[in-house]
PDB file of N, CA and C in Angstrom:
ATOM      1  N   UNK A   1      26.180  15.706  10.672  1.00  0.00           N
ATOM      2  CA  UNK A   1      25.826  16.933  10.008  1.00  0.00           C
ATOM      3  C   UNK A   1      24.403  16.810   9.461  1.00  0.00           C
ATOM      4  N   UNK A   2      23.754  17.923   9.437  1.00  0.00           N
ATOM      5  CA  UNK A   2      22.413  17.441   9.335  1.00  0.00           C
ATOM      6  C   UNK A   2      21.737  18.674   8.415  1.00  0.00           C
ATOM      7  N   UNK A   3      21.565  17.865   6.897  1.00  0.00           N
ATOM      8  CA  UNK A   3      21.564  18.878   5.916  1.00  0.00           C
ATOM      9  C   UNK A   3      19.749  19.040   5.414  1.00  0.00           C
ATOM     10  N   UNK A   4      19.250  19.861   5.128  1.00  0.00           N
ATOM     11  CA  UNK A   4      17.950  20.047   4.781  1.00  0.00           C
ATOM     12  C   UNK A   4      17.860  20.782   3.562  1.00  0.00           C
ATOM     13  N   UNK A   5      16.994  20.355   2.625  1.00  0.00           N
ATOM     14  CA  UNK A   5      16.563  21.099   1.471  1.00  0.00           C
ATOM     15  C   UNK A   5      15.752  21.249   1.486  1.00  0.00           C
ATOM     16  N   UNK A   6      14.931  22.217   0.253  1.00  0.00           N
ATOM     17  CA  UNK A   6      13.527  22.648   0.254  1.00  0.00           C
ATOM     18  C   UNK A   6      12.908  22.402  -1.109  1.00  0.00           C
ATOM     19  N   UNK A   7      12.083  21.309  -0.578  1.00  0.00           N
ATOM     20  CA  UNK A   7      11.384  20.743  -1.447  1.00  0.00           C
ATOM     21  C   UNK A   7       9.878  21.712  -2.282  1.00  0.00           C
ATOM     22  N   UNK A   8       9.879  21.383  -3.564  1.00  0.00           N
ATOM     23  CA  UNK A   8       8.288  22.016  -4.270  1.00  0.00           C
ATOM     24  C   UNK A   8       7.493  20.927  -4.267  1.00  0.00           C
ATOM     25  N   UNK A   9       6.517  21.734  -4.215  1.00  0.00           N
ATOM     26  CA  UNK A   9       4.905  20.985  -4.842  1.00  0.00           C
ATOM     27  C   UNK A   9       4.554  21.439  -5.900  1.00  0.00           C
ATOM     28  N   UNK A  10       4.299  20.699  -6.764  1.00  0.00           N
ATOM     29  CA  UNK A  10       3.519  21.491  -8.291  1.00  0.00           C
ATOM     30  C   UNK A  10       2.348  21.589  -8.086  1.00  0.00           C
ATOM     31  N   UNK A  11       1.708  21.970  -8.980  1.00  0.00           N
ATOM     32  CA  UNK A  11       0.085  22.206  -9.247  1.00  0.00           C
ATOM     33  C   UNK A  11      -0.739  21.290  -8.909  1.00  0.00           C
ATOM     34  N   UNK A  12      -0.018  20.156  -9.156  1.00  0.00           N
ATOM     35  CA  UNK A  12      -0.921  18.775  -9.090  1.00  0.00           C
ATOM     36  C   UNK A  12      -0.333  17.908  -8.137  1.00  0.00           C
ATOM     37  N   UNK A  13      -0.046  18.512  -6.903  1.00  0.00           N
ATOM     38  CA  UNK A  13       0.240  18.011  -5.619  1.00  0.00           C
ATOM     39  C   UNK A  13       1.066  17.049  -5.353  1.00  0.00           C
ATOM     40  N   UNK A  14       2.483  16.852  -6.713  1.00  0.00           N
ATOM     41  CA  UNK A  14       3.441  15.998  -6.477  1.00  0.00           C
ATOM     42  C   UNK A  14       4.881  16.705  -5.318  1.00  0.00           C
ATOM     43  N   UNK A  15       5.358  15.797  -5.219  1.00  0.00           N
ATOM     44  CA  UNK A  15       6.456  16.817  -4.334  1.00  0.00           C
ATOM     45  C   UNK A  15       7.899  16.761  -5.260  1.00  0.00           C
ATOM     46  N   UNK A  16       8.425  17.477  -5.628  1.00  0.00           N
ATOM     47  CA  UNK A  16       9.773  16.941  -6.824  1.00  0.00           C
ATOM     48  C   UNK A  16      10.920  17.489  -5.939  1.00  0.00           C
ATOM     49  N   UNK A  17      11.652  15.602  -6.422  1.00  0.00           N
ATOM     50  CA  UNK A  17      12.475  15.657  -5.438  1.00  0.00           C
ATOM     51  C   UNK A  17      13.704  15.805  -6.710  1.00  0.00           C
ATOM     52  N   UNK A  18      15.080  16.600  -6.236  1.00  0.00           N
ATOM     53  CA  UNK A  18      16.212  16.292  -6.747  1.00  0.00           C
ATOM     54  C   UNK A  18      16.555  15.080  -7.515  1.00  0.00           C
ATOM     55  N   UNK A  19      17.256  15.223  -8.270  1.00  0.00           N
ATOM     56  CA  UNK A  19      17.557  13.851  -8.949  1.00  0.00           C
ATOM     57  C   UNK A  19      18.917  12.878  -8.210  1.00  0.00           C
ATOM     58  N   UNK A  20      19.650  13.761  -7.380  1.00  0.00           N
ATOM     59  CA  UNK A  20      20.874  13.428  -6.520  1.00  0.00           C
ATOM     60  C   UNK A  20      20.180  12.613  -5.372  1.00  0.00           C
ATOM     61  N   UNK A  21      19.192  13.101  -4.969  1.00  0.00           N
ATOM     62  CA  UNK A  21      18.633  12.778  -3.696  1.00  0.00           C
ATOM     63  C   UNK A  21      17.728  11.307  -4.138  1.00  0.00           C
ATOM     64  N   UNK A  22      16.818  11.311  -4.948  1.00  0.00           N
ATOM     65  CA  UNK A  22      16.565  10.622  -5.439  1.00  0.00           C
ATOM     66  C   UNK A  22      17.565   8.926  -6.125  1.00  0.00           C
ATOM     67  N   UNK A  23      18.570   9.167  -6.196  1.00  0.00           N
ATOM     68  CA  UNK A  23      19.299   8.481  -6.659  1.00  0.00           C
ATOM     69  C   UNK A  23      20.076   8.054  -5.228  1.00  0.00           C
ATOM     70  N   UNK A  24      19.986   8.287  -3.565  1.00  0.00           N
ATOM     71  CA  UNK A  24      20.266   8.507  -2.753  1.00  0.00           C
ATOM     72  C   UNK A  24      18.968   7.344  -2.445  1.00  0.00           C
ATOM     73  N   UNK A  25      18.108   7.704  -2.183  1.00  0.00           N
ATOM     74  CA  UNK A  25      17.045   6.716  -1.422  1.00  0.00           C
ATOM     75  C   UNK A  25      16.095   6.221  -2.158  1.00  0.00           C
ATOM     76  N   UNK A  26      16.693   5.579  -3.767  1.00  0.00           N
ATOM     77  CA  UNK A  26      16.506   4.766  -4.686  1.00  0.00           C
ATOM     78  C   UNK A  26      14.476   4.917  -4.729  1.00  0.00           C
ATOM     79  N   UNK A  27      13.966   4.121  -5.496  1.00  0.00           N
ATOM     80  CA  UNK A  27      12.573   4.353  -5.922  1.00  0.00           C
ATOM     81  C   UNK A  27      11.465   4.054  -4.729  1.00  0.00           C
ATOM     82  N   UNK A  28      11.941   3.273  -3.583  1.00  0.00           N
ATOM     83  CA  UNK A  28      10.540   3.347  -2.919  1.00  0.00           C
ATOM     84  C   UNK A  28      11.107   3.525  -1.710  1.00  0.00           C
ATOM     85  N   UNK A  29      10.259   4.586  -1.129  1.00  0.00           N
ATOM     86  CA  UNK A  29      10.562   5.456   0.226  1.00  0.00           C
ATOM     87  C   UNK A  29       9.332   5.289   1.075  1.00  0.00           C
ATOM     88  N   UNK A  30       9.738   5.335   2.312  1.00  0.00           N
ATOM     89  CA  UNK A  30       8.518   5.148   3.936  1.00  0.00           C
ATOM     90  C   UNK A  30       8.718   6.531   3.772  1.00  0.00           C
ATOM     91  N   UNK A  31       7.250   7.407   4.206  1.00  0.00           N
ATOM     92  CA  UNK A  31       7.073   9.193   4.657  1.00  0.00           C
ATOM     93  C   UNK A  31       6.446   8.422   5.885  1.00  0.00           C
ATOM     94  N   UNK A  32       7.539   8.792   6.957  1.00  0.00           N
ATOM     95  CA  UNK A  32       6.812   8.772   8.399  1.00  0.00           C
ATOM     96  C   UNK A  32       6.613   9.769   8.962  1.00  0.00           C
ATOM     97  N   UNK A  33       5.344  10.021   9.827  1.00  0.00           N
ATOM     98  CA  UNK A  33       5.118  11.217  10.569  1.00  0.00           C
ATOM     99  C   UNK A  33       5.695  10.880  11.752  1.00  0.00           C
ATOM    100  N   UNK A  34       6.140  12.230  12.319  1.00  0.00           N
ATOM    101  CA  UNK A  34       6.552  12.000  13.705  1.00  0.00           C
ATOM    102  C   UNK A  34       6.242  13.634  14.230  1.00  0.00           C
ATOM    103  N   UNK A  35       6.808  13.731  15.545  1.00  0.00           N
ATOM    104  CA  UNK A  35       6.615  14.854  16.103  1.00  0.00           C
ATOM    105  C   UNK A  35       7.178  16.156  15.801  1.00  0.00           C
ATOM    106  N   UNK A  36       8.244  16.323  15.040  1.00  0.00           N
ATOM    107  CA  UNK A  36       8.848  17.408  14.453  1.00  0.00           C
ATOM    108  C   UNK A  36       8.189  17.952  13.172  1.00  0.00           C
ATOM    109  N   UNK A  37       7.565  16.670  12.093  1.00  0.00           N
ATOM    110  CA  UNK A  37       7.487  16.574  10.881  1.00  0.00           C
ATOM    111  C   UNK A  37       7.259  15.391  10.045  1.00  0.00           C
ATOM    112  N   UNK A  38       7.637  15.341   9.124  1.00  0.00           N
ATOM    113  CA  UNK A  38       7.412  14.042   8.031  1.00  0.00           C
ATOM    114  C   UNK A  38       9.046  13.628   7.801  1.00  0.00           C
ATOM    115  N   UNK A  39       9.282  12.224   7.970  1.00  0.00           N
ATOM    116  CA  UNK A  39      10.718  11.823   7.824  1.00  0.00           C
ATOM    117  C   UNK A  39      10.633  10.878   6.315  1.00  0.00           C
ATOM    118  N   UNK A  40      11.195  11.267   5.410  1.00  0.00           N
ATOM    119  CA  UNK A  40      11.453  10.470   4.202  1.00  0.00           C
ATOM    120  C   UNK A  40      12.615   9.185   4.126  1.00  0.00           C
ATOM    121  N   UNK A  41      12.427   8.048   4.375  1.00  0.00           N
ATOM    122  CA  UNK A  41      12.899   6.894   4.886  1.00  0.00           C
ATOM    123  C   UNK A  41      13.449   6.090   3.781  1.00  0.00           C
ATOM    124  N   UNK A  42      14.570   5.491   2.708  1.00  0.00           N
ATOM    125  CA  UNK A  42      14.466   4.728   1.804  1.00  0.00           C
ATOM    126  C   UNK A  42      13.748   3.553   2.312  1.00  0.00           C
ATOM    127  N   UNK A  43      12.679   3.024   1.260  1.00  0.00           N
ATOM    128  CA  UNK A  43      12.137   1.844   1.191  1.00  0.00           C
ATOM    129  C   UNK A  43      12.601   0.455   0.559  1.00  0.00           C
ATOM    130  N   UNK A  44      12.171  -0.436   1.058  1.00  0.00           N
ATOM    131  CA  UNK A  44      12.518  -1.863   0.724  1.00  0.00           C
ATOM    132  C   UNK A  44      11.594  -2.296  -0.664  1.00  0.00           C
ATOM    133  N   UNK A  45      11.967  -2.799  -1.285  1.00  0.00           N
ATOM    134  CA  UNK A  45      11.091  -3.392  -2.624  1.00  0.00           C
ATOM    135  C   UNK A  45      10.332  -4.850  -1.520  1.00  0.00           C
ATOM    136  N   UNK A  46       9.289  -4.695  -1.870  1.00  0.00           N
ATOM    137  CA  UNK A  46       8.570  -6.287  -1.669  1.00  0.00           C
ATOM    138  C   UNK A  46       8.753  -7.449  -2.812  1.00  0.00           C
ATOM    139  N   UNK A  47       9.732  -8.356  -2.656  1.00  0.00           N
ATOM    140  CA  UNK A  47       9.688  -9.365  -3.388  1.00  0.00           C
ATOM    141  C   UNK A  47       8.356 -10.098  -3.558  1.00  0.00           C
ATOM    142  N   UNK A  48       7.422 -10.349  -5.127  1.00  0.00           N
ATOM    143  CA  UNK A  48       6.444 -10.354  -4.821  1.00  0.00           C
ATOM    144  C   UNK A  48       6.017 -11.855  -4.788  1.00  0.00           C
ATOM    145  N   UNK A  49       6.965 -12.838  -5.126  1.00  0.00           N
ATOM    146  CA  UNK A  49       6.547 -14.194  -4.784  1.00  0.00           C
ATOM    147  C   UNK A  49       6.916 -14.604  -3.472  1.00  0.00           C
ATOM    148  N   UNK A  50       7.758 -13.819  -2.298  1.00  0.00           N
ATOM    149  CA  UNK A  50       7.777 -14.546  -1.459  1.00  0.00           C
ATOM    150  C   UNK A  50       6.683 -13.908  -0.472  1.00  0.00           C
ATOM    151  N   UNK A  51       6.131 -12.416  -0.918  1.00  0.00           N
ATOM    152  CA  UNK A  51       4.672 -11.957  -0.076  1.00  0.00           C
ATOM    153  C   UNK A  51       3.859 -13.143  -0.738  1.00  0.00           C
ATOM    154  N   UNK A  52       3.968 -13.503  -1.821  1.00  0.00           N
ATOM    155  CA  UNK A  52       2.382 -14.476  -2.531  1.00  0.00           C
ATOM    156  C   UNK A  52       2.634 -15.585  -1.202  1.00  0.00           C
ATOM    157  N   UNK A  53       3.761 -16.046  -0.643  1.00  0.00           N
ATOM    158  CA  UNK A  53       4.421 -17.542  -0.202  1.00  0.00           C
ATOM    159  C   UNK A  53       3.699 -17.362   0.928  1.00  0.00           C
ATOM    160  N   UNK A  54       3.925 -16.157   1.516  1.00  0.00           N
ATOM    161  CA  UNK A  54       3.278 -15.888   2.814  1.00  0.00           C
ATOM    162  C   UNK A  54       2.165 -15.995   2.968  1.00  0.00           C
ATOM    163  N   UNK A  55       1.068 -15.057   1.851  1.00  0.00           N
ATOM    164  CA  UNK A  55      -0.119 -15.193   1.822  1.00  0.00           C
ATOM    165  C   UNK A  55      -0.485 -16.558   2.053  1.00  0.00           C
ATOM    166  N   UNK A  56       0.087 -17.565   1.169  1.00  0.00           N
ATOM    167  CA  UNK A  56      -0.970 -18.746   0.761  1.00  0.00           C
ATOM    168  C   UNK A  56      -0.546 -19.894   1.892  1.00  0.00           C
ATOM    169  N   UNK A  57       0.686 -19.558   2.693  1.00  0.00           N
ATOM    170  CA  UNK A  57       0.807 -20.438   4.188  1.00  0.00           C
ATOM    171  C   UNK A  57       0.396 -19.881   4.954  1.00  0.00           C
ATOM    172  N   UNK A  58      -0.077 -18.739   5.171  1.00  0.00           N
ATOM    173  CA  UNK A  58      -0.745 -18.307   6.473  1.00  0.00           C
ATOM    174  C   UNK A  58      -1.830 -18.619   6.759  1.00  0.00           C
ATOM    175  N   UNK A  59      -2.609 -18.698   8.129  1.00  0.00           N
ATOM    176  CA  UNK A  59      -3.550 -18.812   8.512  1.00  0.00           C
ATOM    177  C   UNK A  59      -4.821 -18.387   7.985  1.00  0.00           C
ATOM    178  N   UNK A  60      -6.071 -18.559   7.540  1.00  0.00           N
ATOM    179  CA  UNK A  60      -6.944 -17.687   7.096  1.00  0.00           C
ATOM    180  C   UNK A  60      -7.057 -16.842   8.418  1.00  0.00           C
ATOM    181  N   UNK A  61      -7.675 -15.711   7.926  1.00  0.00           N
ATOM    182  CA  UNK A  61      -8.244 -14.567   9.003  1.00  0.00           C
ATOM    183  C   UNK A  61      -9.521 -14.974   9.794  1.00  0.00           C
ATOM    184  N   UNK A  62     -10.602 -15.208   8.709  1.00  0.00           N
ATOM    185  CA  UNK A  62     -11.846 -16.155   9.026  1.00  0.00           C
ATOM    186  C   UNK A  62     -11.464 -17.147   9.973  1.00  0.00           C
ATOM    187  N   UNK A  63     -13.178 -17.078  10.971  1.00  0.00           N
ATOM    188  CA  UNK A  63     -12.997 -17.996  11.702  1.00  0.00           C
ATOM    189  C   UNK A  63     -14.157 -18.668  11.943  1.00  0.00           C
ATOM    190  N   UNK A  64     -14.255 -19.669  11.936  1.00  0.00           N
ATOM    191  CA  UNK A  64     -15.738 -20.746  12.193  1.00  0.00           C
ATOM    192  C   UNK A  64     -15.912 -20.651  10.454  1.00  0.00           C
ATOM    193  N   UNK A  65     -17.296 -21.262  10.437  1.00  0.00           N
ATOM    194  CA  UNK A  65     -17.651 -22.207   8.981  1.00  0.00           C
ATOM    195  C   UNK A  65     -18.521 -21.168   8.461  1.00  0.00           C
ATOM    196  N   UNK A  66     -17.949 -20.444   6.883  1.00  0.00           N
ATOM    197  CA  UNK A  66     -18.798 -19.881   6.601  1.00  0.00           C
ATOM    198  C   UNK A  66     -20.290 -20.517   6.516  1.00  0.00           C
ATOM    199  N   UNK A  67     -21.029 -19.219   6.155  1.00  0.00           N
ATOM    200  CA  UNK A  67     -22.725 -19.420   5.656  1.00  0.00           C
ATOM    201  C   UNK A  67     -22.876 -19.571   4.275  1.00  0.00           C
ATOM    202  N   UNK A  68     -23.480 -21.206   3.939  1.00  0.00           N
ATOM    203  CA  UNK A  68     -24.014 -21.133   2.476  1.00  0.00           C
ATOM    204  C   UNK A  68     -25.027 -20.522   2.136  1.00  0.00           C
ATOM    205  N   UNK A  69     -25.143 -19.684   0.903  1.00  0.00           N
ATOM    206  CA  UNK A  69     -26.353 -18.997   0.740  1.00  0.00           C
ATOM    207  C   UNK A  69     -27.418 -20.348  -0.060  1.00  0.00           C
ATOM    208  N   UNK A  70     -28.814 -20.275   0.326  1.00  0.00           N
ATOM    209  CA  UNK A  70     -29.833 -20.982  -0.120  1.00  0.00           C
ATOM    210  C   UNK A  70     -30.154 -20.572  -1.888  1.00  0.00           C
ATOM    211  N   UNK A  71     -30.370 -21.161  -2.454  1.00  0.00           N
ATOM    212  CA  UNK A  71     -30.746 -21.034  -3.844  1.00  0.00           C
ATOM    213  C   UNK A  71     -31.550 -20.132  -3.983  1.00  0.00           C
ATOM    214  N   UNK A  72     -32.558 -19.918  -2.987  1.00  0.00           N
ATOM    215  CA  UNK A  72     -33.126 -18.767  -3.250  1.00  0.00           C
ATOM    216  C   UNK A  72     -32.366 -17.251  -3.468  1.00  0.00           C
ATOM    217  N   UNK A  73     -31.284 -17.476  -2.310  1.00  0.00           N
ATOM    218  CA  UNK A  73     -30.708 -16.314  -2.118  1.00  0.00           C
ATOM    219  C   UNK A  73     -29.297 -16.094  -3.102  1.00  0.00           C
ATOM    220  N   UNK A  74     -29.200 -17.052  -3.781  1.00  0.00           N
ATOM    221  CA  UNK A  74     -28.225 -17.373  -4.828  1.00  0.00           C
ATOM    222  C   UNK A  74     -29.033 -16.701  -6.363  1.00  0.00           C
ATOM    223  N   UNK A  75     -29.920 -16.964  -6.607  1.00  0.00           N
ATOM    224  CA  UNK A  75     -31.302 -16.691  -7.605  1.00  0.00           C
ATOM    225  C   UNK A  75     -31.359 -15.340  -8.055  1.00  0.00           C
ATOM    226  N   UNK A  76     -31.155 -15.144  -6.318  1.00  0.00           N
ATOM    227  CA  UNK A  76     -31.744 -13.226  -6.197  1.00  0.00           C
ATOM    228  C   UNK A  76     -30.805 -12.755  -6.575  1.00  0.00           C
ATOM    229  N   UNK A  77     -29.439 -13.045  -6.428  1.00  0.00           N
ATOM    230  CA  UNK A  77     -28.400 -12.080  -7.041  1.00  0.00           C
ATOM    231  C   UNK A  77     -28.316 -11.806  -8.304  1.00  0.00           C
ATOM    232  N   UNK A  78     -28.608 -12.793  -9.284  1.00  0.00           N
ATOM    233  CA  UNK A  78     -28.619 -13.020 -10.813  1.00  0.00           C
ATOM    234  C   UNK A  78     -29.911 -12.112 -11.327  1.00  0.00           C
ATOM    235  N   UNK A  79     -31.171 -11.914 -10.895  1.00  0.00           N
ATOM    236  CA  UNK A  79     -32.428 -11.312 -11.036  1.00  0.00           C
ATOM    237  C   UNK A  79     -31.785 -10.056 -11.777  1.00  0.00           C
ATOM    238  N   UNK A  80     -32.228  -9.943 -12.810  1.00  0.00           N
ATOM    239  CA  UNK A  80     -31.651  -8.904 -13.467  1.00  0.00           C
ATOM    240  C   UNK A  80     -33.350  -7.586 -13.064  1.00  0.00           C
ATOM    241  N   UNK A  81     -32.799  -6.609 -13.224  1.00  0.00           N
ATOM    242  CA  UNK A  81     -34.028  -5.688 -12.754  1.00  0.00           C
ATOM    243  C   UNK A  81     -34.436  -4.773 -14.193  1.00  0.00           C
ATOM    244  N   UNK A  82     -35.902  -5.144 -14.026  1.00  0.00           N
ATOM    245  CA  UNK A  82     -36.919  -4.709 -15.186  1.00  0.00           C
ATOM    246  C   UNK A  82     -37.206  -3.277 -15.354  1.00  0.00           C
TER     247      UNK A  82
END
């Protein structure tokens, strides 16, 4: 069965959703576009120490040896302007 409501926008471009519905696909939701429309998806919470876990075992992105900057060019950043 395939039920649809009709959602508002306020003034300040929020969309307010039901409080039933809301309590339905809990606090964080995917809005996917697709070809009909926008599909409102319940979302997953990101546990945030095991994204940190990931971050800090993964690969860097960088590749080859960064460039040290020369003292000169270290100097110039600090140069406060007169």
């Amino acid at each position: 069965m395939e039920e649809s409501v009709n959602l508002k926008i306020d003034s300040k471009g929020r969309l307010c959703v039901p409080a039933e519905i809301r309590e339905e696909i809990g606090e964080i939701i995917t809005l996917k576009k697709t070809p009909q429309g926008y599909l409102i998806i319940p979302g997953k919470t990101k546990d945030f120490l095991s994204e940190f876990e990931k971050l800090i075992t993964s690969a860097p992105k960088r590749k080859g040896k960064p460039k040290l900057a020369t003292p000169e060019e270290m100097k110039s950043i600090w140069r406060v302007a007169k």
